[in-house]
N, C-alpha and C. Protein backbone atom coordinates (compact mmCIF):
# COMPACT_ATOMS: atom_id res chain seq x y z
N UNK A 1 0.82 -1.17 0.00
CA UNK A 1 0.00 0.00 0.00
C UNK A 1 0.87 1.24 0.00
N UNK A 2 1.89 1.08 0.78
CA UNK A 2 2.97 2.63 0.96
C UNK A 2 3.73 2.64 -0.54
N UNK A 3 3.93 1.08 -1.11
CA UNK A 3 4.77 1.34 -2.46
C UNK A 3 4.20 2.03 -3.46
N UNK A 4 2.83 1.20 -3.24
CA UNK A 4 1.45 2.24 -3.82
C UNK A 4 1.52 3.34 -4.39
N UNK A 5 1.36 4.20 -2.66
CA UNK A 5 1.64 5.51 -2.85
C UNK A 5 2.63 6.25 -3.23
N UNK A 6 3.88 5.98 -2.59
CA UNK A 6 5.10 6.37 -3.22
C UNK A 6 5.09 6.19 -4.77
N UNK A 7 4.94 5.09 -5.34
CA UNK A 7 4.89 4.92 -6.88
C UNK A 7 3.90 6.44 -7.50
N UNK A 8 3.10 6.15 -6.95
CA UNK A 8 1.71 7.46 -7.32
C UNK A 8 2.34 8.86 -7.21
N UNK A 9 2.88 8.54 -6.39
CA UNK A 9 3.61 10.13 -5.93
C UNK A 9 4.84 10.33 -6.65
N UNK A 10 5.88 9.41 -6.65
CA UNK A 10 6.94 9.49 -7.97
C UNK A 10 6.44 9.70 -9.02
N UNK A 11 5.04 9.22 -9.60
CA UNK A 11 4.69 9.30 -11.34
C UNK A 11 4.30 10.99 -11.28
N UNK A 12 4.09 11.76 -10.09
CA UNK A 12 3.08 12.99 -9.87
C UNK A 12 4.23 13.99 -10.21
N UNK A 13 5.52 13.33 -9.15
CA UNK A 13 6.73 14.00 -9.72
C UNK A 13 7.14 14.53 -10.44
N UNK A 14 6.90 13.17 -11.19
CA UNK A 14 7.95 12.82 -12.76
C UNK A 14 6.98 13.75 -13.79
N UNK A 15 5.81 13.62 -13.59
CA UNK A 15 4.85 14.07 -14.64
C UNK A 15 4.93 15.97 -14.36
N UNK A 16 5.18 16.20 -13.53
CA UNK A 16 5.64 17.61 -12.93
C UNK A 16 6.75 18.37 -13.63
N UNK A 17 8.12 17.07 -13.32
CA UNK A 17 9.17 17.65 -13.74
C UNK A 17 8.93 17.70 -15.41
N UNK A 18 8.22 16.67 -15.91
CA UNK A 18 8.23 16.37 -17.93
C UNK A 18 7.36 17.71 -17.75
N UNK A 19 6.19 17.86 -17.25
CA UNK A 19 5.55 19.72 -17.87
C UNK A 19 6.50 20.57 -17.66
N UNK A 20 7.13 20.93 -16.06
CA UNK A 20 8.18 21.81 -16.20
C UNK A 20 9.01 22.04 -17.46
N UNK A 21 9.59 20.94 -17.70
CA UNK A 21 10.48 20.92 -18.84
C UNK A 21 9.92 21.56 -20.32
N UNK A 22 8.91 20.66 -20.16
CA UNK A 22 7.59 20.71 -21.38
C UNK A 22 7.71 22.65 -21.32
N UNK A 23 7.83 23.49 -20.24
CA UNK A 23 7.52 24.44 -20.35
C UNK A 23 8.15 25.62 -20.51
N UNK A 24 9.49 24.87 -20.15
CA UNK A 24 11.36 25.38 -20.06
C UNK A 24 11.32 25.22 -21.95
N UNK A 25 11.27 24.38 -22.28
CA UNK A 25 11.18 23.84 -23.48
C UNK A 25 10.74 25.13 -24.42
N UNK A 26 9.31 25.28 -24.22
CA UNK A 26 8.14 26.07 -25.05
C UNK A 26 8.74 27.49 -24.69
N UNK A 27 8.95 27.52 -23.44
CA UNK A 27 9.21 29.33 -22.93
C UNK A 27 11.22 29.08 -23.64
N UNK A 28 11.60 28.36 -23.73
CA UNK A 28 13.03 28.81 -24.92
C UNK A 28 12.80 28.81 -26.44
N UNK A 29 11.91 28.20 -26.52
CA UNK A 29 11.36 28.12 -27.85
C UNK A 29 10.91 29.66 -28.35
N UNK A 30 9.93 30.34 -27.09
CA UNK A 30 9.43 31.24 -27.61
C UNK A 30 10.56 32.32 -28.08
N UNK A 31 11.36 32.41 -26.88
CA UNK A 31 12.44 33.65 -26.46
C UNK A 31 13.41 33.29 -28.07
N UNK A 32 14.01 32.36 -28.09
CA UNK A 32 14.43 32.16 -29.27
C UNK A 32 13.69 32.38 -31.18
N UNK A 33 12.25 32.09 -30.94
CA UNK A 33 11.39 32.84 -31.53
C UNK A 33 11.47 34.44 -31.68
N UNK A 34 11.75 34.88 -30.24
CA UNK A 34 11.11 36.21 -30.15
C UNK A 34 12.74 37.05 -30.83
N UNK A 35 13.83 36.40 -30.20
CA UNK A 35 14.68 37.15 -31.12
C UNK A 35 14.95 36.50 -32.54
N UNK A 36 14.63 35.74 -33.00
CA UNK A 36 15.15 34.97 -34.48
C UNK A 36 13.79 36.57 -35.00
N UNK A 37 12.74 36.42 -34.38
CA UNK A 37 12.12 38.16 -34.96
C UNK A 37 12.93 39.38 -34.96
N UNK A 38 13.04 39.65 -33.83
CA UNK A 38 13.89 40.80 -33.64
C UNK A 38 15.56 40.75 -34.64
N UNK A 39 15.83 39.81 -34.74
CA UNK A 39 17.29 39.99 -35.74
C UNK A 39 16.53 40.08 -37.17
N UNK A 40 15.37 39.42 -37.41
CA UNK A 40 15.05 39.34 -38.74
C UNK A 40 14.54 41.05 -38.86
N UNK A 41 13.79 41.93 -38.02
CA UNK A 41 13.43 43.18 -37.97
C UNK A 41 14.61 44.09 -38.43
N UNK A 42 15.51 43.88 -37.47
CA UNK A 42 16.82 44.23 -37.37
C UNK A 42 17.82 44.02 -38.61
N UNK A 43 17.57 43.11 -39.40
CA UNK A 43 17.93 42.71 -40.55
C UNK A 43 17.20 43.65 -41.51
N UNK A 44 16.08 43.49 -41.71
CA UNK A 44 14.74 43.74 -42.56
C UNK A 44 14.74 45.74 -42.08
N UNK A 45 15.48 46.53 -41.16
CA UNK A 45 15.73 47.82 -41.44
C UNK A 45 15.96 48.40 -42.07
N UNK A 46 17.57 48.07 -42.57
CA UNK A 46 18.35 48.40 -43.76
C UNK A 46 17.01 48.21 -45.17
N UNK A 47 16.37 47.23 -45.61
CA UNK A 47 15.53 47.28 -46.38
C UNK A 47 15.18 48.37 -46.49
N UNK A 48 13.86 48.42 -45.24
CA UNK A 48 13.26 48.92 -45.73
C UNK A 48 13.10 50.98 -45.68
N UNK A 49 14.60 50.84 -44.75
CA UNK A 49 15.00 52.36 -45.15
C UNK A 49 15.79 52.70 -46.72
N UNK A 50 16.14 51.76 -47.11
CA UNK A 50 16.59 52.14 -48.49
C UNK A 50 14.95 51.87 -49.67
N UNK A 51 14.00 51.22 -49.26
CA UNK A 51 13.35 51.44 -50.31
C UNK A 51 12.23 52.37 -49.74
N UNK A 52 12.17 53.11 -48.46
CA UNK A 52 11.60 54.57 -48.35
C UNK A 52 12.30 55.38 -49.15
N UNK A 53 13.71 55.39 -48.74
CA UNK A 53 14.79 56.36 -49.82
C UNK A 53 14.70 56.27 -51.18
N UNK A 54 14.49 54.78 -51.91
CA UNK A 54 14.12 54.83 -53.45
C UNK A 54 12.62 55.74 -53.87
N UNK A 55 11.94 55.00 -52.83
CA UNK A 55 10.48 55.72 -53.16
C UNK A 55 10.45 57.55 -53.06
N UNK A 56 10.95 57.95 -52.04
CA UNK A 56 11.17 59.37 -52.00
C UNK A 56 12.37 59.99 -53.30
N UNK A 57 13.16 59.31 -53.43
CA UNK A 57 13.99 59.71 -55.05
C UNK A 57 13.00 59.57 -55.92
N UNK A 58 11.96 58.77 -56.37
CA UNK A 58 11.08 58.63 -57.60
C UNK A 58 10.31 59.95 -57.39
N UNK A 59 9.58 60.43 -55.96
CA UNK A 59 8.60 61.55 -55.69
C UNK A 59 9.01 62.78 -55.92
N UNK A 60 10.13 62.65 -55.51
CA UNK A 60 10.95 63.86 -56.15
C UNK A 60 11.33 64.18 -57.59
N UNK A 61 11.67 62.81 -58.38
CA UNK A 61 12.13 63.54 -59.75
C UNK A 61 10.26 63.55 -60.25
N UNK A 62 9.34 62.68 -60.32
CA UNK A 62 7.92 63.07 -60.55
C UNK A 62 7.69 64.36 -60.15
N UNK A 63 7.90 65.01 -59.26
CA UNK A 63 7.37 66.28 -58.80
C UNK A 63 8.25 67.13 -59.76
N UNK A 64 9.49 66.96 -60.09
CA UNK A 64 10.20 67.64 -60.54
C UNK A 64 9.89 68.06 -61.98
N UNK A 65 9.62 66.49 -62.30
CA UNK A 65 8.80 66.66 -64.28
C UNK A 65 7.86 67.41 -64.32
N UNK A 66 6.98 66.73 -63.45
CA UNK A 66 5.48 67.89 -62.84
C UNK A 66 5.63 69.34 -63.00
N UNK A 67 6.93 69.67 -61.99
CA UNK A 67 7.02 71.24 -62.41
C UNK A 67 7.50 72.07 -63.82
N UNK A 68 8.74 70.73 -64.18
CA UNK A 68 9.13 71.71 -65.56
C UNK A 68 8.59 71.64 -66.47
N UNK A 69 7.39 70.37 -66.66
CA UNK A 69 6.17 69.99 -67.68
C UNK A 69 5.16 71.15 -67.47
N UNK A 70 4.78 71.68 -66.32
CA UNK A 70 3.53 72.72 -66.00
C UNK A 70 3.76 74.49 -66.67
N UNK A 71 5.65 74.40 -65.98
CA UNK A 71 6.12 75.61 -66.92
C UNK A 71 6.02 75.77 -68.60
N UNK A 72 6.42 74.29 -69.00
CA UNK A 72 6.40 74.70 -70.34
C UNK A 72 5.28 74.60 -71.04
N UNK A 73 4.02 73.83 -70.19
CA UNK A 73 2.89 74.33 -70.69
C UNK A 73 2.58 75.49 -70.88
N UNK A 74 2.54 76.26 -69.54
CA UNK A 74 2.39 77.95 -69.34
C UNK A 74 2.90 78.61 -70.20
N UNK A 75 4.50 78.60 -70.50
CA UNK A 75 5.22 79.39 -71.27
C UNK A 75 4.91 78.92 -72.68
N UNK A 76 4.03 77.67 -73.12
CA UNK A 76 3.05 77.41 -74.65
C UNK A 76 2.17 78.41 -74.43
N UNK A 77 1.31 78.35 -73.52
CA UNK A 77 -0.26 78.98 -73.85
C UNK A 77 0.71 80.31 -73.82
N UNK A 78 0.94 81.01 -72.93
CA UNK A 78 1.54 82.41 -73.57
C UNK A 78 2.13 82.50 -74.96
N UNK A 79 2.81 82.09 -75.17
CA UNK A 79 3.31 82.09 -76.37
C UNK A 79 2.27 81.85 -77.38
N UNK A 80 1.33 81.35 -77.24
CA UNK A 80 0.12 80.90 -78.71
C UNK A 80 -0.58 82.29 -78.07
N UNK A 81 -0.93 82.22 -76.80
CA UNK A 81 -1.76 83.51 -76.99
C UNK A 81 -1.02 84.84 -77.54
N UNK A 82 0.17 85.07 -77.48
CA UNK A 82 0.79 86.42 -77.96
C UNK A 82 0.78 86.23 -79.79
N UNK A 83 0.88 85.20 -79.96
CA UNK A 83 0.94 84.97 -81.67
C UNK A 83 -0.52 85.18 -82.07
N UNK A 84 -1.48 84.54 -81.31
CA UNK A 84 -3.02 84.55 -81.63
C UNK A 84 -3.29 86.50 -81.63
N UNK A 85 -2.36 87.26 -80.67
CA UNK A 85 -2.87 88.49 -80.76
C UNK A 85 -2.20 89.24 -81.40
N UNK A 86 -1.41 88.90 -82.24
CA UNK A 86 -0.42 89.84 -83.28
C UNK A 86 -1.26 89.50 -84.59
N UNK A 87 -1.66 87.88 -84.31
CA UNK A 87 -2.23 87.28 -85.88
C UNK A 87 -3.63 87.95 -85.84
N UNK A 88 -4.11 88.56 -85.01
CA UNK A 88 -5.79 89.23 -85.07
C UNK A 88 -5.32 90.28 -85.57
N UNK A 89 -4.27 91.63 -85.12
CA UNK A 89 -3.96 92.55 -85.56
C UNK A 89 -3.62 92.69 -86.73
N UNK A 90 -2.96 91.64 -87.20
CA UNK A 90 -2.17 91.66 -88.89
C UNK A 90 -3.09 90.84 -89.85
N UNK A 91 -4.26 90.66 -89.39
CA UNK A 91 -4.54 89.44 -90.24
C UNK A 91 -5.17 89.96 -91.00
N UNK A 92 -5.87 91.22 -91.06
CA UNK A 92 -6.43 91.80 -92.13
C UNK A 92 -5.61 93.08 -92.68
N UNK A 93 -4.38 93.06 -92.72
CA UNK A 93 -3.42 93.59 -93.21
C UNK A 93 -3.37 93.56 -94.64
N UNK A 94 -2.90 92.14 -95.34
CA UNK A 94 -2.75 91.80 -96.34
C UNK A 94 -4.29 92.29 -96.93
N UNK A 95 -5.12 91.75 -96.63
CA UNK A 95 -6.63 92.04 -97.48
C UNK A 95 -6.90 93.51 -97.49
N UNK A 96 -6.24 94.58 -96.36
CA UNK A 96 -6.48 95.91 -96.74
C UNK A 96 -5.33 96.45 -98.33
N UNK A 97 -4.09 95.88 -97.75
CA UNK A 97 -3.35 96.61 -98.90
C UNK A 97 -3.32 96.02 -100.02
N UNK A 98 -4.18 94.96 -100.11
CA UNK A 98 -4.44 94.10 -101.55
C UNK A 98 -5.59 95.30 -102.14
N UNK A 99 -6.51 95.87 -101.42
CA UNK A 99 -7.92 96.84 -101.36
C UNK A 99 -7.29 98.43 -102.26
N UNK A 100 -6.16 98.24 -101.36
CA UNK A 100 -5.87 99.83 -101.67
C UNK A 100 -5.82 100.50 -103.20
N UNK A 101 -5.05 99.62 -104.11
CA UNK A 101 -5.38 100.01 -105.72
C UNK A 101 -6.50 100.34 -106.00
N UNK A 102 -7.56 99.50 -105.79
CA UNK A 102 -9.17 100.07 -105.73
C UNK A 102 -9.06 101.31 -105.05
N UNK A 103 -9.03 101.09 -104.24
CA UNK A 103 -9.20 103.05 -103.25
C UNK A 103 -8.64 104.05 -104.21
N UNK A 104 -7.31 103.87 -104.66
CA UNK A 104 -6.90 104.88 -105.28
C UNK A 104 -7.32 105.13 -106.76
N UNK A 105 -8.12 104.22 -107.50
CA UNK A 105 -8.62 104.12 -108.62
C UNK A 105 -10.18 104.86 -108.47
N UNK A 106 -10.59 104.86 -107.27
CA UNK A 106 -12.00 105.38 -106.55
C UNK A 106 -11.47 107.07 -106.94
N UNK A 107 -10.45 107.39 -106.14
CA UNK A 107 -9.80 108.93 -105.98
C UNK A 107 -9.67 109.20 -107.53
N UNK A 108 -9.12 108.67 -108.42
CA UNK A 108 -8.63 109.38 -109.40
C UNK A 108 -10.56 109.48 -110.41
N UNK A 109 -11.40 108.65 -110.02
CA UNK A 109 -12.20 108.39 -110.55
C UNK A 109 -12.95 109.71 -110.09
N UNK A 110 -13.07 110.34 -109.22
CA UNK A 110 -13.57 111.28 -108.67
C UNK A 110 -13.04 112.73 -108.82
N UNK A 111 -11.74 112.25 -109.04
CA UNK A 111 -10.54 113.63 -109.43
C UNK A 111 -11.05 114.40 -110.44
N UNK A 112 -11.21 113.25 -111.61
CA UNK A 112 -11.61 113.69 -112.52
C UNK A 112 -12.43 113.70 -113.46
N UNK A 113 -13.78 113.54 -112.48
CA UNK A 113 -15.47 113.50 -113.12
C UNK A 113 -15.82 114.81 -113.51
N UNK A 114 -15.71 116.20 -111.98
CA UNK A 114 -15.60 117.21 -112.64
C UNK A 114 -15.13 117.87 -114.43
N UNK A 115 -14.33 117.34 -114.33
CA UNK A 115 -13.33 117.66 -115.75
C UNK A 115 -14.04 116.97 -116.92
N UNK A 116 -14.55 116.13 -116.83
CA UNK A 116 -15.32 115.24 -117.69
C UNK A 116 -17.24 115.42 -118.17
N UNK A 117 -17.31 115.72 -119.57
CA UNK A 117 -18.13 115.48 -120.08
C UNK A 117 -18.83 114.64 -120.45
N UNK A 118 -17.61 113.75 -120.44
CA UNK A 118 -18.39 111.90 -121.31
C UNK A 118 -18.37 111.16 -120.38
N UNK A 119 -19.78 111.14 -120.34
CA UNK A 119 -20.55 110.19 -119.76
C UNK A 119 -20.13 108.70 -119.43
N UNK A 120 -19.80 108.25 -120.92
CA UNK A 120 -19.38 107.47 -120.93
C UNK A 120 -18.07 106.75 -120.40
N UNK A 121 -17.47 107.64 -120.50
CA UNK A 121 -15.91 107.29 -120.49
C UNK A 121 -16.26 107.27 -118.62
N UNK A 122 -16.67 107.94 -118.16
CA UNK A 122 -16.86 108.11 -116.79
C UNK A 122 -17.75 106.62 -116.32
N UNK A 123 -18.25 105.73 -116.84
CA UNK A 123 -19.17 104.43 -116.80
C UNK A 123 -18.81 103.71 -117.05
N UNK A 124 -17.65 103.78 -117.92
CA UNK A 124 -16.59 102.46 -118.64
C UNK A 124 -15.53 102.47 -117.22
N UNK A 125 -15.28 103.71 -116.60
CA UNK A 125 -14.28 103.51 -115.57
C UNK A 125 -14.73 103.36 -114.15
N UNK A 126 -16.19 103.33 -114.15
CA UNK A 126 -16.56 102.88 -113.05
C UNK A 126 -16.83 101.44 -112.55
N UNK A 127 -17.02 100.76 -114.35
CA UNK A 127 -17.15 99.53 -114.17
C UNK A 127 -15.88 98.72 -114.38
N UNK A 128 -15.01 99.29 -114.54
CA UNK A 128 -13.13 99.47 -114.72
C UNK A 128 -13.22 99.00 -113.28
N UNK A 129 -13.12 99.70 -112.08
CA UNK A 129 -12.86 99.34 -110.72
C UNK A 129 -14.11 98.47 -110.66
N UNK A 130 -14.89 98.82 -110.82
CA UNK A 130 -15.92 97.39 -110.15
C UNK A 130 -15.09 96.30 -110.26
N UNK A 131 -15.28 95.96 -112.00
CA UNK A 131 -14.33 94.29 -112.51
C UNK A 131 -13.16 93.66 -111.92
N UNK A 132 -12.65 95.31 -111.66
CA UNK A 132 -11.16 94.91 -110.42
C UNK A 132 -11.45 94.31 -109.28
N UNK A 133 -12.05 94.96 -108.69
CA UNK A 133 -12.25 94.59 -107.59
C UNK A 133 -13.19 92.96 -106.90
N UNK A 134 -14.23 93.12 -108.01
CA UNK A 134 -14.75 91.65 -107.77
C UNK A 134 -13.58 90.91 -108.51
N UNK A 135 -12.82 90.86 -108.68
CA UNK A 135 -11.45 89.78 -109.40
C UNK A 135 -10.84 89.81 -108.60
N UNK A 136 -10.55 90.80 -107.41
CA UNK A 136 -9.79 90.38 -106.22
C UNK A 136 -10.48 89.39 -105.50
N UNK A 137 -11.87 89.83 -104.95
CA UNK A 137 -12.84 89.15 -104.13
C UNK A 137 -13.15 87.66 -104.45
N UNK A 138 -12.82 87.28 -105.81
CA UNK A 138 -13.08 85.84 -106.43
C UNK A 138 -11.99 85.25 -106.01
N UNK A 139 -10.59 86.05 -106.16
CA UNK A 139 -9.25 85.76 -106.11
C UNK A 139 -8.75 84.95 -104.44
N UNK A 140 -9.79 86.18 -103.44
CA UNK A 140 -9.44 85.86 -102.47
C UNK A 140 -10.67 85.04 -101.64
N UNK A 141 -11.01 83.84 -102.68
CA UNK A 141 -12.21 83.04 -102.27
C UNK A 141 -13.54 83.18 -102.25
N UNK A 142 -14.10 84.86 -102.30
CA UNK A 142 -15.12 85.06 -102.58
C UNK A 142 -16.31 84.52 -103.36
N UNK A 143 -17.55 84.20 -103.32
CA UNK A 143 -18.42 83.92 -104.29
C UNK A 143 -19.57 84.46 -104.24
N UNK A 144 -20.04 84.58 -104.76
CA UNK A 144 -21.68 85.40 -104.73
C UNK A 144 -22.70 84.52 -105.11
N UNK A 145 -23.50 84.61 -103.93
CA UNK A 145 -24.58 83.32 -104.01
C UNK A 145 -25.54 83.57 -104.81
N UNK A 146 -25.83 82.71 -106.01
CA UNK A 146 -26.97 82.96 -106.74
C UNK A 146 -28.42 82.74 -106.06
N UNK A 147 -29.22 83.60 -106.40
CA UNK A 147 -30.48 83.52 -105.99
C UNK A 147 -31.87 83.96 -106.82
N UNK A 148 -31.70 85.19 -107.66
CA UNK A 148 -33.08 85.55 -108.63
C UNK A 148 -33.14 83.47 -109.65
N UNK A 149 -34.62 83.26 -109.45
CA UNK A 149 -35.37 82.45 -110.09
C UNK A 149 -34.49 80.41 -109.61
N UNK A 150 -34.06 80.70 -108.46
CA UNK A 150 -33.33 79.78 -107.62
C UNK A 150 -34.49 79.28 -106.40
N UNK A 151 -34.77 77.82 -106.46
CA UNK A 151 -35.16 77.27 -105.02
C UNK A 151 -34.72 77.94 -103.80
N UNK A 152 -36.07 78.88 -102.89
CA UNK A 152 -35.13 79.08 -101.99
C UNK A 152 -34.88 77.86 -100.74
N UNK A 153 -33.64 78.26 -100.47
CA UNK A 153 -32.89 77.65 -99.51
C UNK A 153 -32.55 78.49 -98.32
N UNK A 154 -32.73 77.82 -96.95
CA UNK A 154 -32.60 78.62 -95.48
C UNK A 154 -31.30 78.60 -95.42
N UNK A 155 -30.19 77.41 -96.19
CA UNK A 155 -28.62 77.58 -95.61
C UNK A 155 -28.08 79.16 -96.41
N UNK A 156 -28.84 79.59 -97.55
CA UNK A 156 -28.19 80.35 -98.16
C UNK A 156 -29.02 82.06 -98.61
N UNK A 157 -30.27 81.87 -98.51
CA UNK A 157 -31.29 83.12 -98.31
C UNK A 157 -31.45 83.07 -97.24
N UNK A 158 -32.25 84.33 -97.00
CA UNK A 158 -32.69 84.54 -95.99
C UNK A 158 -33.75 85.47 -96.48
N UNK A 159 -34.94 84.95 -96.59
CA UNK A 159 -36.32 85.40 -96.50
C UNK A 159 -37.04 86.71 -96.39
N UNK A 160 -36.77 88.23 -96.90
CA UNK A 160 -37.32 89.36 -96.68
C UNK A 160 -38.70 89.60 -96.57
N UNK A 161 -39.46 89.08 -97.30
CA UNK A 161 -40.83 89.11 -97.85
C UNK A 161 -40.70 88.25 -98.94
N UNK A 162 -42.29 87.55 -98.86
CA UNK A 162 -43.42 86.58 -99.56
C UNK A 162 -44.31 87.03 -100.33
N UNK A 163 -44.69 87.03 -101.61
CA UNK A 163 -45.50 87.03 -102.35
C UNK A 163 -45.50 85.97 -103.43
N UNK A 164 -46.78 86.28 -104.06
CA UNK A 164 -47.78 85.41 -104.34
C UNK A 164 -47.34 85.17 -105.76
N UNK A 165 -47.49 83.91 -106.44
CA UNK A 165 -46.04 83.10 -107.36
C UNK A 165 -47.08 83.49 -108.27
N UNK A 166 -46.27 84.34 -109.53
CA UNK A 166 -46.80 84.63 -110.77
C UNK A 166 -47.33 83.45 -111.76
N UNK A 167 -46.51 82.81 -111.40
CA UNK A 167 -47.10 81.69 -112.14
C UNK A 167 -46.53 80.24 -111.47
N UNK A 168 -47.73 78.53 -111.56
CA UNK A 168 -47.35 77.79 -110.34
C UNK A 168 -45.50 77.47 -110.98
N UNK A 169 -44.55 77.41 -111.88
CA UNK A 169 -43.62 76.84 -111.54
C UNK A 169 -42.88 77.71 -110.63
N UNK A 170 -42.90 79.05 -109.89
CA UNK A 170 -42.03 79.96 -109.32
C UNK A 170 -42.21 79.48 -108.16
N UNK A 171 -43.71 79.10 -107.75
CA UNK A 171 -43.48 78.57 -106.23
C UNK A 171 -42.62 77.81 -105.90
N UNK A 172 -41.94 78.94 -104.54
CA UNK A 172 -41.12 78.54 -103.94
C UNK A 172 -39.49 78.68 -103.91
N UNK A 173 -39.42 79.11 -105.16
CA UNK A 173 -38.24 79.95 -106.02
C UNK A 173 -38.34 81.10 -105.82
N UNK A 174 -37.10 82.42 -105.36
CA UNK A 174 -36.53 83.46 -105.21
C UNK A 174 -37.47 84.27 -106.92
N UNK A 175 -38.13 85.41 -106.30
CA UNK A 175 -38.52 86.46 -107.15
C UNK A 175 -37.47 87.27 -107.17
N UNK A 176 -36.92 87.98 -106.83
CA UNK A 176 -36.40 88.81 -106.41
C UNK A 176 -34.89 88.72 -105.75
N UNK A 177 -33.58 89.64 -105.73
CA UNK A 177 -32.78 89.56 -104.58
C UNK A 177 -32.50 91.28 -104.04
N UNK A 178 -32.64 91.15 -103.04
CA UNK A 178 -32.98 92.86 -103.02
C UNK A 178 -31.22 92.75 -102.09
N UNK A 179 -30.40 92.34 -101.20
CA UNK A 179 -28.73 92.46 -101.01
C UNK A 179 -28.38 90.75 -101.36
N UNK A 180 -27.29 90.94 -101.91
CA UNK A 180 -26.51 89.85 -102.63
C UNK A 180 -26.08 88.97 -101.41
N UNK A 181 -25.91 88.21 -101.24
CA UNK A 181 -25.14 87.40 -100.61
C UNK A 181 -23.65 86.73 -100.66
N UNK A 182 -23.00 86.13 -100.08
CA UNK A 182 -21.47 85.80 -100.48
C UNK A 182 -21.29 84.47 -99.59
N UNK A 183 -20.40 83.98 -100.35
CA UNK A 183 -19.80 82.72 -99.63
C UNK A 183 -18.01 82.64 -99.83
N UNK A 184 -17.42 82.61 -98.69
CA UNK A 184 -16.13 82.59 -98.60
C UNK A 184 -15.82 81.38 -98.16
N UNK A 185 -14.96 80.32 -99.48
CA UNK A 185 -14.35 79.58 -98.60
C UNK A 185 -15.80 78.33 -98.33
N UNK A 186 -16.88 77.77 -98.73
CA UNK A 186 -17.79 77.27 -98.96
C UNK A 186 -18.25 77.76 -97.08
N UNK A 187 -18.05 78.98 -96.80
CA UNK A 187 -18.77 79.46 -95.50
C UNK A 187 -19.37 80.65 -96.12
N UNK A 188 -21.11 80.31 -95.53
CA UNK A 188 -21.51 81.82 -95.79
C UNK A 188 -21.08 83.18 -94.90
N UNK A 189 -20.91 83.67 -95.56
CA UNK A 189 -20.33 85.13 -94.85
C UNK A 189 -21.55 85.73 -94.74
N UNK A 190 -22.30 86.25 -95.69
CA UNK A 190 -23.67 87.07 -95.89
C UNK A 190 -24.83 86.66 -96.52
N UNK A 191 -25.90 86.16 -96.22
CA UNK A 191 -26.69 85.23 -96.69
C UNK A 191 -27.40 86.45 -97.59
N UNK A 192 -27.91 85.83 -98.44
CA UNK A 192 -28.99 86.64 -99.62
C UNK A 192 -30.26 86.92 -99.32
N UNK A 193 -30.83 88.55 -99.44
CA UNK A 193 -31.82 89.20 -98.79
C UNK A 193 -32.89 88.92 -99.79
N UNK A 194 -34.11 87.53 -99.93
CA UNK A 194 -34.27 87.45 -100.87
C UNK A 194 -36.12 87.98 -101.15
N UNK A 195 -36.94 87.81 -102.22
CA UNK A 195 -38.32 87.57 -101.97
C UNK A 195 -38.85 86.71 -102.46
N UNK A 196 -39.51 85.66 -101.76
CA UNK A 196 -39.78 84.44 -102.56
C UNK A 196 -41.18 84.47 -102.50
N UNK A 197 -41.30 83.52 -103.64
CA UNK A 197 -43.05 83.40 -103.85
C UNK A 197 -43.36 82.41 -103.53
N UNK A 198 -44.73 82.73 -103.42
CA UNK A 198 -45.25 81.49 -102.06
C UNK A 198 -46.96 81.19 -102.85
């Protein structure tokens, strides 16, 4: 009965000292765990301060493109806008001093009507500068939109007054053009002031 117990009490021991151990064991396990972390952290620094440092070198030259890309946008739009405002000023330059021979053909035409008896000669030189001048206007893309006994059309008349069609094929066709119209460039510039019959 005492071996019994003693036996019972040695296994209580033994089973004591194997958890102890069991626990010496687990608690070196951990500590050895806990630094095999800490050296790997400690290791894993150097990382990851050099690829903060890469990442902050990339933010910087990006910011950097950013800025000298934003300037040379800026210093574009200025630059188109200063050309856009020289090219408004000059742009009807050329079309005035292309004009001017007419002007001065106007002056001499006037110089010397006084002085003049013939009628004629004064009508031959009026239609002298006319011919000139619509030969520039053709020259420089001009066209003159036909319209007397023409379908009217809304892209190219424009409607003054309606009356009543002399006979049925006019309906609906231009009677009349009371101001001419023009097209520059297949853009209407001045649509035709027309009267159509209805």
């Amino acid at each position: 009965m005492v071996k019994k117990s003693s036996d019972k009490h040695h296994n209580q021991e033994m089973e004591q000292e194997e958890t102890m151990k069991q626990e010496n064991y687990n608690h070196t396990e951990d500590n050895n765990q806990q630094e095999a972390v800490v050296e790997q952290s400690a290791d894993a620094q150097p990382i990851v301060d050099s690829e903060v440092e890469t990442l902050k070198q990339n933010i910087d030259e990006l910011n950097d493109k950013y800025l000298r890309l934003s300037a040379e946008f800026d210093n574009y739009r200025k630059r188109t806008m200063r050309e856009k405002m020289e090219l408004t000023k000059t742009a009807g330059e050329s079309i005035l001093v292309s004009i001017l021979p007419v002007l001065d053909d106007f002056e001499r035409a006037i110089k010397h009507m006084p002085e003049t008896d013939n009628l004629e000669a004064l009508q031959n030189g009026v239609e002298l500068i006319y011919n000139k001048f619509k030969a520039y206007l053709t020259q420089k893309g001009v066209t003159e939109i036909e319209a007397i006994n023409q379908v009217f059309n809304t892209d190219l008349h424009e409607a003054i007054t309606k009356l009543p069609a002399p006979t049925p094929e006019m309906k609906g066709k231009i009677l009349d053009c009371l101001e001419k119209g023009y097209i520059l460039n297949d853009k209407v510039i001045r649509f035709a002031k027309v009267v159509v019959c209805e």
